[in-house]
C-alpha atoms as a PDB file:
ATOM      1  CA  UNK A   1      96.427  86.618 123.887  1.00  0.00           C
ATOM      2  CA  UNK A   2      93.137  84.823 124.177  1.00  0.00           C
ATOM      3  CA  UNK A   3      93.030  81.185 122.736  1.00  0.00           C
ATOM      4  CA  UNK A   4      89.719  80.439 123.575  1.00  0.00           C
ATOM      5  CA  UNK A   5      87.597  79.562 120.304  1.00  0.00           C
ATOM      6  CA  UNK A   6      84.302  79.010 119.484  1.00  0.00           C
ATOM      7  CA  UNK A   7      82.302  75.739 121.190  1.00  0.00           C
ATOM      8  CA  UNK A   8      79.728  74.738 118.334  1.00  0.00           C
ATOM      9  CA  UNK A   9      76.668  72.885 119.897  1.00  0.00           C
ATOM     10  CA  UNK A  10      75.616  69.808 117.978  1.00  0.00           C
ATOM     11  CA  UNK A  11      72.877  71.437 116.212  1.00  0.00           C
ATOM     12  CA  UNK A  12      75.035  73.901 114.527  1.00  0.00           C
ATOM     13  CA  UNK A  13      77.661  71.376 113.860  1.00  0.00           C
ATOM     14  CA  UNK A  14      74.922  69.473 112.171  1.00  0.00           C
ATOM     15  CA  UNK A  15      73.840  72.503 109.635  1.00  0.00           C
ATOM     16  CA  UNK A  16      77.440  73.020 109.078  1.00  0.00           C
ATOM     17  CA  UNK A  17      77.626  69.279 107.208  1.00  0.00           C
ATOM     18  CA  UNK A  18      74.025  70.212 105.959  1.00  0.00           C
ATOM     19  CA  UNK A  19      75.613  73.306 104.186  1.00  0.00           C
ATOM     20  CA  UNK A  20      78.392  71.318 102.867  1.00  0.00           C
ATOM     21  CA  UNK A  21      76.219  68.976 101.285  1.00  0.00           C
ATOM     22  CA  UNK A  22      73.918  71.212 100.109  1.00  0.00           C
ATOM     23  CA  UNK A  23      75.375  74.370  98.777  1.00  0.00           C
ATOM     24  CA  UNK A  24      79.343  72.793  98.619  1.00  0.00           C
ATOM     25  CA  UNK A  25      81.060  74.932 101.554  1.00  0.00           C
ATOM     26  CA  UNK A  26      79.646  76.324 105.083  1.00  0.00           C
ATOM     27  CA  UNK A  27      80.999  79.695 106.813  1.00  0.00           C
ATOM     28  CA  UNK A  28      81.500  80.390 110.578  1.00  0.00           C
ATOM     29  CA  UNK A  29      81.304  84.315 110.210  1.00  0.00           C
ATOM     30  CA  UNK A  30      83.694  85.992 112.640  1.00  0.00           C
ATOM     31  CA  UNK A  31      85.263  82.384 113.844  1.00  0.00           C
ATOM     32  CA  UNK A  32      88.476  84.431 115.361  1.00  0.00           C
ATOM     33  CA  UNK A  33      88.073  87.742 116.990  1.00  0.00           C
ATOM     34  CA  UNK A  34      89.591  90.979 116.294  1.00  0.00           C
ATOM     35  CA  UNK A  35      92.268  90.295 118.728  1.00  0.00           C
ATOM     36  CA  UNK A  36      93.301  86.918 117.358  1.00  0.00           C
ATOM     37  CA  UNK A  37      93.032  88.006 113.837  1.00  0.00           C
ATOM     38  CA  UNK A  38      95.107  91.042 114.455  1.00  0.00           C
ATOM     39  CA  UNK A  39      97.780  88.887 116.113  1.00  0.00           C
ATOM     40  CA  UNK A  40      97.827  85.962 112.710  1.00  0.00           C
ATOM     41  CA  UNK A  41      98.346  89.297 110.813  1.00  0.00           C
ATOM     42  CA  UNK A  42     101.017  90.313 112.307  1.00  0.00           C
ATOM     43  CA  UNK A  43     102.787  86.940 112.638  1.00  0.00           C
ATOM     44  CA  UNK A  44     102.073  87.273 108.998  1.00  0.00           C
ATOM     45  CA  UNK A  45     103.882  90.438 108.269  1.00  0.00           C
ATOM     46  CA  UNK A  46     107.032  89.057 110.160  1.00  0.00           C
ATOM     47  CA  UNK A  47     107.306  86.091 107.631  1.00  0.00           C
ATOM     48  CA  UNK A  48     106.586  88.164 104.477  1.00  0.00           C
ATOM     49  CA  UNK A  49     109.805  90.308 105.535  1.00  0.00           C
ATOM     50  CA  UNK A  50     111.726  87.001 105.697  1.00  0.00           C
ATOM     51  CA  UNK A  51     110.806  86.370 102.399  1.00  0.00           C
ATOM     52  CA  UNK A  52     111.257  89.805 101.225  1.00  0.00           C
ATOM     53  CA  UNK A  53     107.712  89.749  98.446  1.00  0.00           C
ATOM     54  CA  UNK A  54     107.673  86.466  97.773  1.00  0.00           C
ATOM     55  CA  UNK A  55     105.790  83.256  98.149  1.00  0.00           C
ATOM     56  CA  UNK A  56     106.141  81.266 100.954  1.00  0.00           C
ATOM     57  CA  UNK A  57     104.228  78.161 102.408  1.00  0.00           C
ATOM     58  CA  UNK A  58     104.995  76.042 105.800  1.00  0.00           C
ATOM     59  CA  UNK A  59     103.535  72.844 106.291  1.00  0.00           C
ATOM     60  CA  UNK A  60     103.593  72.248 110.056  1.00  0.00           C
ATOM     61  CA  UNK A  61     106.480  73.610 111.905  1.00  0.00           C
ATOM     62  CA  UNK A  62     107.553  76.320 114.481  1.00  0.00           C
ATOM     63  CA  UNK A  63     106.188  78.729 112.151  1.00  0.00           C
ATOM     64  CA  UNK A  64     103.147  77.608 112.729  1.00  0.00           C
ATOM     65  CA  UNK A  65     102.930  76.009 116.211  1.00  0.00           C
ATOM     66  CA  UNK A  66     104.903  79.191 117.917  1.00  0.00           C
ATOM     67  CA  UNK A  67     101.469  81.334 116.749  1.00  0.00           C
ATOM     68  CA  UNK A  68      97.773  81.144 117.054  1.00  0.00           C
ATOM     69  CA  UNK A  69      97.856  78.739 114.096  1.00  0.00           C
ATOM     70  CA  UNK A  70      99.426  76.388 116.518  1.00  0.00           C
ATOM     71  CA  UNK A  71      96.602  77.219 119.405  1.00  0.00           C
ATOM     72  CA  UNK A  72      94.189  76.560 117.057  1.00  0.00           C
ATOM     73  CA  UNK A  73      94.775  73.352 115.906  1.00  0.00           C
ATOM     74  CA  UNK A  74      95.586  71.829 119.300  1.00  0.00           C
ATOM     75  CA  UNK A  75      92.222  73.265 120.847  1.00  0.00           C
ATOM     76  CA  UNK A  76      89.642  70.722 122.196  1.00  0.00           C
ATOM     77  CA  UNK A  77      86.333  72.818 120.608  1.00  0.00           C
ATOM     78  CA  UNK A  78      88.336  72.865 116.611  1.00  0.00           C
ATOM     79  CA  UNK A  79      89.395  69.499 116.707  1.00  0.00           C
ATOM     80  CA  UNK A  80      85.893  68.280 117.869  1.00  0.00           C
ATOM     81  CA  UNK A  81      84.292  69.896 115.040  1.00  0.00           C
ATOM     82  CA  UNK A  82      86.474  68.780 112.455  1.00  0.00           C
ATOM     83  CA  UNK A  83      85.813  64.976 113.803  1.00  0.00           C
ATOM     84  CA  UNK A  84      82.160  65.579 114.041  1.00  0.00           C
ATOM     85  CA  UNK A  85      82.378  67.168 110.301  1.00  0.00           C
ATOM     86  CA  UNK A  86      84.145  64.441 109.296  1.00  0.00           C
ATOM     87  CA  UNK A  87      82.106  61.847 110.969  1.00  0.00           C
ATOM     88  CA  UNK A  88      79.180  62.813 109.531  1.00  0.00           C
ATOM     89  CA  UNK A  89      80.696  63.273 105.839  1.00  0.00           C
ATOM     90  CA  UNK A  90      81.642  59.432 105.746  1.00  0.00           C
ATOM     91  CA  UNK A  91      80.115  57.752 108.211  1.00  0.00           C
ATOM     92  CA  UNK A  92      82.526  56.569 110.686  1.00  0.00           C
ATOM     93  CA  UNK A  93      85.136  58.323 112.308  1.00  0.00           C
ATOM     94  CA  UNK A  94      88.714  59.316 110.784  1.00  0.00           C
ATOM     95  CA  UNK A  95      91.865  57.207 110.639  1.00  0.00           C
ATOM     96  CA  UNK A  96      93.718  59.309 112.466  1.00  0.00           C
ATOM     97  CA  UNK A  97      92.748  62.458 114.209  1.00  0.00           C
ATOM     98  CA  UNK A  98      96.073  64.315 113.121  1.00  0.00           C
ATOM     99  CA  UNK A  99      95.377  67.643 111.545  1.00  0.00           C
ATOM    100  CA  UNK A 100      97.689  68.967 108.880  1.00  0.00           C
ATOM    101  CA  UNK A 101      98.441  72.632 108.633  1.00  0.00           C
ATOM    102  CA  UNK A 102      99.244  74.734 106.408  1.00  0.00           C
ATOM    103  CA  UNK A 103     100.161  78.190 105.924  1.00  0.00           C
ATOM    104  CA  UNK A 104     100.392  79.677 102.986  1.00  0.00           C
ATOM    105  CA  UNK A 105     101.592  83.128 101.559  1.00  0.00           C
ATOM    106  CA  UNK A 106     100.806  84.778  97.990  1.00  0.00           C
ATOM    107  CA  UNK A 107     102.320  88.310  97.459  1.00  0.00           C
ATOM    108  CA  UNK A 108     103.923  90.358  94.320  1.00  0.00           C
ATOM    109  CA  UNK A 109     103.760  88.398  91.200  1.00  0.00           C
ATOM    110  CA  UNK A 110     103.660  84.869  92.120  1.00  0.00           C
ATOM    111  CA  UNK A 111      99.774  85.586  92.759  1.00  0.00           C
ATOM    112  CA  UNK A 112      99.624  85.296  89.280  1.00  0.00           C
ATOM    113  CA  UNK A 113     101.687  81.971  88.844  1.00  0.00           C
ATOM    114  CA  UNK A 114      99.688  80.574  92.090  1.00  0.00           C
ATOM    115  CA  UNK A 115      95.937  80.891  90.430  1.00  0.00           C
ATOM    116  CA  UNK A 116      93.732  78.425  88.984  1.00  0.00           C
ATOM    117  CA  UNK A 117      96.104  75.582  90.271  1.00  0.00           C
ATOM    118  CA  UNK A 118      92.927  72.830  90.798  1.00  0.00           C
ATOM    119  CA  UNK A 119      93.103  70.059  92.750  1.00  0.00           C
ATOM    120  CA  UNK A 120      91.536  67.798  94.922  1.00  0.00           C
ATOM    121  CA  UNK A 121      92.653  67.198  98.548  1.00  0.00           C
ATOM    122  CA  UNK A 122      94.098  64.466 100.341  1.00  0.00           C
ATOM    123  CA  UNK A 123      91.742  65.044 103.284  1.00  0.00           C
ATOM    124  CA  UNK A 124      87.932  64.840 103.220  1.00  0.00           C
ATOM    125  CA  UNK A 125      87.593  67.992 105.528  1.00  0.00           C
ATOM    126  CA  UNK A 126      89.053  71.069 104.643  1.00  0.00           C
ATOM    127  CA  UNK A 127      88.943  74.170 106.710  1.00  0.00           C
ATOM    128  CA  UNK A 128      89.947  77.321 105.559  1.00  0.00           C
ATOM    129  CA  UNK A 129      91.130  80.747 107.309  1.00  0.00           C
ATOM    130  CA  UNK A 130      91.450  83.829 105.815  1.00  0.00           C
ATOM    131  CA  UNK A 131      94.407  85.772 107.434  1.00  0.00           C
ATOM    132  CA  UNK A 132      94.891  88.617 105.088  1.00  0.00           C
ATOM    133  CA  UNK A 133      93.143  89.244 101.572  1.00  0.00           C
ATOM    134  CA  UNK A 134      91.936  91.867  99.649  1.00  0.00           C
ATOM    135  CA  UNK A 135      88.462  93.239 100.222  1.00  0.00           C
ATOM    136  CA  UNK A 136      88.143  95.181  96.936  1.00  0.00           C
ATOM    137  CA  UNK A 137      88.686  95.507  93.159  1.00  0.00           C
ATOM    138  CA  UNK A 138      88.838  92.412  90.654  1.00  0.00           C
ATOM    139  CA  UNK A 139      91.660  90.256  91.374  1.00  0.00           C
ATOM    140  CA  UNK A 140      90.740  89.369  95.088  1.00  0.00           C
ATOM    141  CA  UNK A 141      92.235  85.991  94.963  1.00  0.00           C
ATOM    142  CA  UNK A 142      88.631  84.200  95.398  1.00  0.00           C
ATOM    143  CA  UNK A 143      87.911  80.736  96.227  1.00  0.00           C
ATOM    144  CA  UNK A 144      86.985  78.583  93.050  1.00  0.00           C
ATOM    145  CA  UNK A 145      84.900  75.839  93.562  1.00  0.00           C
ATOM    146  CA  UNK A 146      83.120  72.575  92.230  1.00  0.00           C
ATOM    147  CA  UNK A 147      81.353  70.836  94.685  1.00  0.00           C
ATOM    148  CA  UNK A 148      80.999  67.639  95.952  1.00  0.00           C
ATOM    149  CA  UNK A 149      81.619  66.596  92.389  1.00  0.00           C
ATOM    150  CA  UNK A 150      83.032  62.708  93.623  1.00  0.00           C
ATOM    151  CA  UNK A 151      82.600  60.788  95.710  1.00  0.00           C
ATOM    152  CA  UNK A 152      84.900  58.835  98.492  1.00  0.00           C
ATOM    153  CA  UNK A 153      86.766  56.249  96.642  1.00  0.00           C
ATOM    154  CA  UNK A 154      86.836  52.578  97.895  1.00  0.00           C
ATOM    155  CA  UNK A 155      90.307  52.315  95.855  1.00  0.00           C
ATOM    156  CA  UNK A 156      93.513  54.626  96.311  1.00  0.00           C
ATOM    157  CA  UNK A 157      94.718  53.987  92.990  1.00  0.00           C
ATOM    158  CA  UNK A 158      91.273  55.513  91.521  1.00  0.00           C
ATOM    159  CA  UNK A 159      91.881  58.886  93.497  1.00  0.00           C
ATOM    160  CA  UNK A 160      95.378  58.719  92.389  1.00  0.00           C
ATOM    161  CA  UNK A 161      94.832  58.163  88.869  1.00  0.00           C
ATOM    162  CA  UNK A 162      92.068  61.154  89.024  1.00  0.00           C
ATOM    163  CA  UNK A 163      94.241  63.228  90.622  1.00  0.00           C
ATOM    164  CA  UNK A 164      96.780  63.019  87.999  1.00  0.00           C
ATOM    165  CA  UNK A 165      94.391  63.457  85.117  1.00  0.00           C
ATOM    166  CA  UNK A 166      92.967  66.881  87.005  1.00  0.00           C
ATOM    167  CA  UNK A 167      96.358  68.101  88.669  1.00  0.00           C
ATOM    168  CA  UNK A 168      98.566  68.853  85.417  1.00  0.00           C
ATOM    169  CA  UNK A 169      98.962  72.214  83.344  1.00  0.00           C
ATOM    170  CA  UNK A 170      97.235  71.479  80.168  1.00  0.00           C
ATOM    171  CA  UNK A 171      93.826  70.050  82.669  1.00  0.00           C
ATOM    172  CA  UNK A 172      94.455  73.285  84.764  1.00  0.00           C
ATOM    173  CA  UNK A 173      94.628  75.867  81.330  1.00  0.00           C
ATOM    174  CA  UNK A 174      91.706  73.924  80.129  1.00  0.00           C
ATOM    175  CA  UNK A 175      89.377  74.513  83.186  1.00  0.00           C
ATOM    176  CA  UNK A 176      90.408  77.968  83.249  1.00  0.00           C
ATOM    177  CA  UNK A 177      89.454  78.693  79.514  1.00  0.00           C
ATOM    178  CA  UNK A 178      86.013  76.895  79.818  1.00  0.00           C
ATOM    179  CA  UNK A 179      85.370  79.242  82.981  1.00  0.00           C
ATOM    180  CA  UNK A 180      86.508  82.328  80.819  1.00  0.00           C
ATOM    181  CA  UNK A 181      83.866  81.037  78.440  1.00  0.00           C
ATOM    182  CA  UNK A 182      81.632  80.417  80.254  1.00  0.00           C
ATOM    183  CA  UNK A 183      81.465  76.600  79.589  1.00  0.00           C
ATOM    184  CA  UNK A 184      81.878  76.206  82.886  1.00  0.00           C
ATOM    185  CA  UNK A 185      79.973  78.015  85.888  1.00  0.00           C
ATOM    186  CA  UNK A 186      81.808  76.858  89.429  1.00  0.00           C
ATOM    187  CA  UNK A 187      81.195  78.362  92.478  1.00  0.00           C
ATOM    188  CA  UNK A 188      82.973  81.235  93.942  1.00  0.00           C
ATOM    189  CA  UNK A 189      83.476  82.408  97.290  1.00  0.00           C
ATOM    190  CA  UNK A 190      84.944  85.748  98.423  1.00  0.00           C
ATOM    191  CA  UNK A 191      86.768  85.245 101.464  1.00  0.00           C
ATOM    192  CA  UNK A 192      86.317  87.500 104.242  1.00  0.00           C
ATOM    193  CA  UNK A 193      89.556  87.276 107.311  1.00  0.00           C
ATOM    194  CA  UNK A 194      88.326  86.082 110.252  1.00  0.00           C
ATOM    195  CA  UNK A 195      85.617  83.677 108.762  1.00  0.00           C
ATOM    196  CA  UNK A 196      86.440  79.913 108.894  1.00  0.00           C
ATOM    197  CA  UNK A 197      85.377  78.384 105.365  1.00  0.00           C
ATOM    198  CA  UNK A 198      84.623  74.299 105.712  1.00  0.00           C
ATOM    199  CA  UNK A 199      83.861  72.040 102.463  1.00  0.00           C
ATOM    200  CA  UNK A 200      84.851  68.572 100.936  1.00  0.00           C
ATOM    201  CA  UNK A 201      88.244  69.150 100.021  1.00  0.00           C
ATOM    202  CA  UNK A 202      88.408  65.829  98.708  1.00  0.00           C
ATOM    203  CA  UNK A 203      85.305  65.470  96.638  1.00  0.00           C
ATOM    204  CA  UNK A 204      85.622  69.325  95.434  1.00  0.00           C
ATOM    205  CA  UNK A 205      87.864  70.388  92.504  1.00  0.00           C
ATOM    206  CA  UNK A 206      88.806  73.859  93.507  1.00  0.00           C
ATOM    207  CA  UNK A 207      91.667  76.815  93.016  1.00  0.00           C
ATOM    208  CA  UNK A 208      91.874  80.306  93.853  1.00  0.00           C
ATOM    209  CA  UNK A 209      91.540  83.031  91.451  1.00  0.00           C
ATOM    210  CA  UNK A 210      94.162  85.466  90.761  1.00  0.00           C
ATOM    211  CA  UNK A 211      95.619  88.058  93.401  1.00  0.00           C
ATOM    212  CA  UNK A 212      96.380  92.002  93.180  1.00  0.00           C
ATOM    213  CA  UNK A 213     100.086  91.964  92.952  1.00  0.00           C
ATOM    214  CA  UNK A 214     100.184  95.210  95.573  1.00  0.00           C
ATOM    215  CA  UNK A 215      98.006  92.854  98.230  1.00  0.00           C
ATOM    216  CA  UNK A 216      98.874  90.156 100.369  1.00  0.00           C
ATOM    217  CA  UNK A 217      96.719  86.821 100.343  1.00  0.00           C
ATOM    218  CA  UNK A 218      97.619  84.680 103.495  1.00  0.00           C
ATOM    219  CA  UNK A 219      95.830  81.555 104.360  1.00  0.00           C
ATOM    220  CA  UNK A 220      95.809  78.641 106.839  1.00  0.00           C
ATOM    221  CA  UNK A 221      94.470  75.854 106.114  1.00  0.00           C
ATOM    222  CA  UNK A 222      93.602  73.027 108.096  1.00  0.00           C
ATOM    223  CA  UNK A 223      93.177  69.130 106.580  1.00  0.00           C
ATOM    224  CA  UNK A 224      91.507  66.642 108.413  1.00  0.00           C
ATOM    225  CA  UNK A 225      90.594  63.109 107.482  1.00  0.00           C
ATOM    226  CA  UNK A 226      92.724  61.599 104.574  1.00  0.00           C
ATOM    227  CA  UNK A 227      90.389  58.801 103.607  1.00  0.00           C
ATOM    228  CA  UNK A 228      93.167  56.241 102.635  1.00  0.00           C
ATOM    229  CA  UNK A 229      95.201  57.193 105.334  1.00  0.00           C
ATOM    230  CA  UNK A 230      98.011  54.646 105.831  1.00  0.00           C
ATOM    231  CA  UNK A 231      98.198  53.560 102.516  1.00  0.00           C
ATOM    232  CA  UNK A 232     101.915  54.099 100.983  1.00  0.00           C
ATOM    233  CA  UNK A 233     100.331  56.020  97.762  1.00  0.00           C
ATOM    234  CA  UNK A 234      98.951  58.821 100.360  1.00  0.00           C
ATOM    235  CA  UNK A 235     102.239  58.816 102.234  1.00  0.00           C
ATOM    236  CA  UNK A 236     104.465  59.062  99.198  1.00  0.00           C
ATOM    237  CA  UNK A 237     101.855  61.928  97.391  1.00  0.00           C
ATOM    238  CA  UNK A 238     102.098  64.012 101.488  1.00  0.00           C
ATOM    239  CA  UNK A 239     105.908  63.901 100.856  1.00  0.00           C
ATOM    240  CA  UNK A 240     105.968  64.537  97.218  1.00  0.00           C
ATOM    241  CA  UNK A 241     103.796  67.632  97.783  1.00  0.00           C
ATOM    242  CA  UNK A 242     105.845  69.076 101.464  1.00  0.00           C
ATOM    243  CA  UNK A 243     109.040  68.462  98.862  1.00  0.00           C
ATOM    244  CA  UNK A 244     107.875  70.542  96.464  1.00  0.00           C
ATOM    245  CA  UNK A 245     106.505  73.174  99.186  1.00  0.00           C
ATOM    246  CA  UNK A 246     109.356  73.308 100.372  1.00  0.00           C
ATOM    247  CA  UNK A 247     111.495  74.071  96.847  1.00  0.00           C
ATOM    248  CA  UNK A 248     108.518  76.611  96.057  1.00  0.00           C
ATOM    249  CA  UNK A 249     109.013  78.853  99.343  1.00  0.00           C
ATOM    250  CA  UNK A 250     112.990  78.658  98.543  1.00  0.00           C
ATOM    251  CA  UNK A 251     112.554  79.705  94.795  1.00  0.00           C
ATOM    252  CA  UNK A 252     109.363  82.249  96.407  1.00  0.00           C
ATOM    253  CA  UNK A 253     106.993  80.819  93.792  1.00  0.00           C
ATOM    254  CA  UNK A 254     104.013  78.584  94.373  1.00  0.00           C
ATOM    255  CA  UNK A 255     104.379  74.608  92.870  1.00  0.00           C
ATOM    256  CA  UNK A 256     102.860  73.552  89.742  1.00  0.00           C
ATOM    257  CA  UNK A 257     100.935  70.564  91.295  1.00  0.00           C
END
């Protein structure tokens, strides 16, 4: 298996954060090649067995380090660009250079219970792979965004308390009536496997829209840069959410918040 990935010169890592700022995400058409993406699929198809239909997320793990998932992340060329990203995004270089990675699995009817969950990230940089989603038809499970809509907050109880005015049920049906409406117009991106997807995961409210119940949606995605890294309302929010991962992949359905 090849693990070599792509080496982005400065100039292209440059109009990647121009992108970001600009339109509110940047794509790396054809980031993995056919090979690798043919090999995430089928590490895919072995875990979607295991959970026999139903949804499943891992957060780190030897599900994710024992594939290309695991190459990926450890690779000099990806980390580099996520530090340069991030660099350039706030101005000085990240806390920590740890990347957090995520899987994640929507298939039979928890697509439906899965969409229009918003939320901000912890990290400022999020990059996000397409493994295997649905080309055609309505209900492609499509990236829902609004960008750059905050900024970086000096405070961690300000992102907290933001996050739990956004994050909830009634916020979430709310949103999602106002875009059925029409009230509100955010951005959408149809995600092609293969492409890597970049954008401010912490300034940008975003969801996905619903999936095909007969099609598989699997994504990684990659978090880099957690702005108030170290502080003990990020740590205890990281272990809140991997808690409630976890219960979601045992009950196969995705968590509320």
């Amino acid at each position: 298996m090849n693990t070599s990935f792509r080496n982005l010169e400065a100039s292209a890592l440059q109009l990647i954060t121009s992108e970001i700022n600009n339109k509110g995400s940047s794509c790396i058409t054809n980031f993995l090649s056919n090979e690798q993406l043919a090999s995430l699929q089928e590490s895919v198809r072995i875990e979607a067995e295991k959970h026999k239909g139903s949804y499943f997320a891992h957060h780190g793990g030897g599900e994710i380090e024992s594939c290309l998932l695991g190459a990926l992340g450890a690779s000099p060329e990806f980390r580099n660009m996520l530090a340069s990203v991030y660099q350039a995004g706030a101005g000085q270089a990240a806390y920590s250079d740890e990347i957090l990675k995520v899987l994640r699995c929507v298939q039979g009817t928890s697509g439906r219970r899965e969409s229009n969950c918003f939320h901000y990230d912890a990290s400022l940089v999020t990059a996000l792979l397409p493994i295997e989603i649905p080309q055609d038809g309505v209900d492609r499970g499509d990236l829902i965004l609004f960008p750059n809509g905050r900024r970086i907050r000096s405070n961690v109880l300000i992102n907290v308390v933001e996050k739990a005015l956004l994050q909830n049920a009634l916020s979430r049906k709310l949103i999602s009536a106002a875009i059925r409406h029409k009230l509100l117009r955010p951005a959408k991106l149809q995600l092609v496997p293969g492409n890597l997807y970049l954008f401010w995961g912490y300034r940008t409210l975003h969801a996905n829209e619903p999936c095909d119940p007969s099609h598989r949606r699997a994504t990684a995605i990659f978090h880099y840069g957690d702005p108030h890294a170290g502080s003990f309302a990020t740590r205890m929010i990281l272990k809140l959410n991997q808690r409630r991962a976890r219960r979601a992949t045992a009950l196969g359905t995705q968590p509320t918040a």
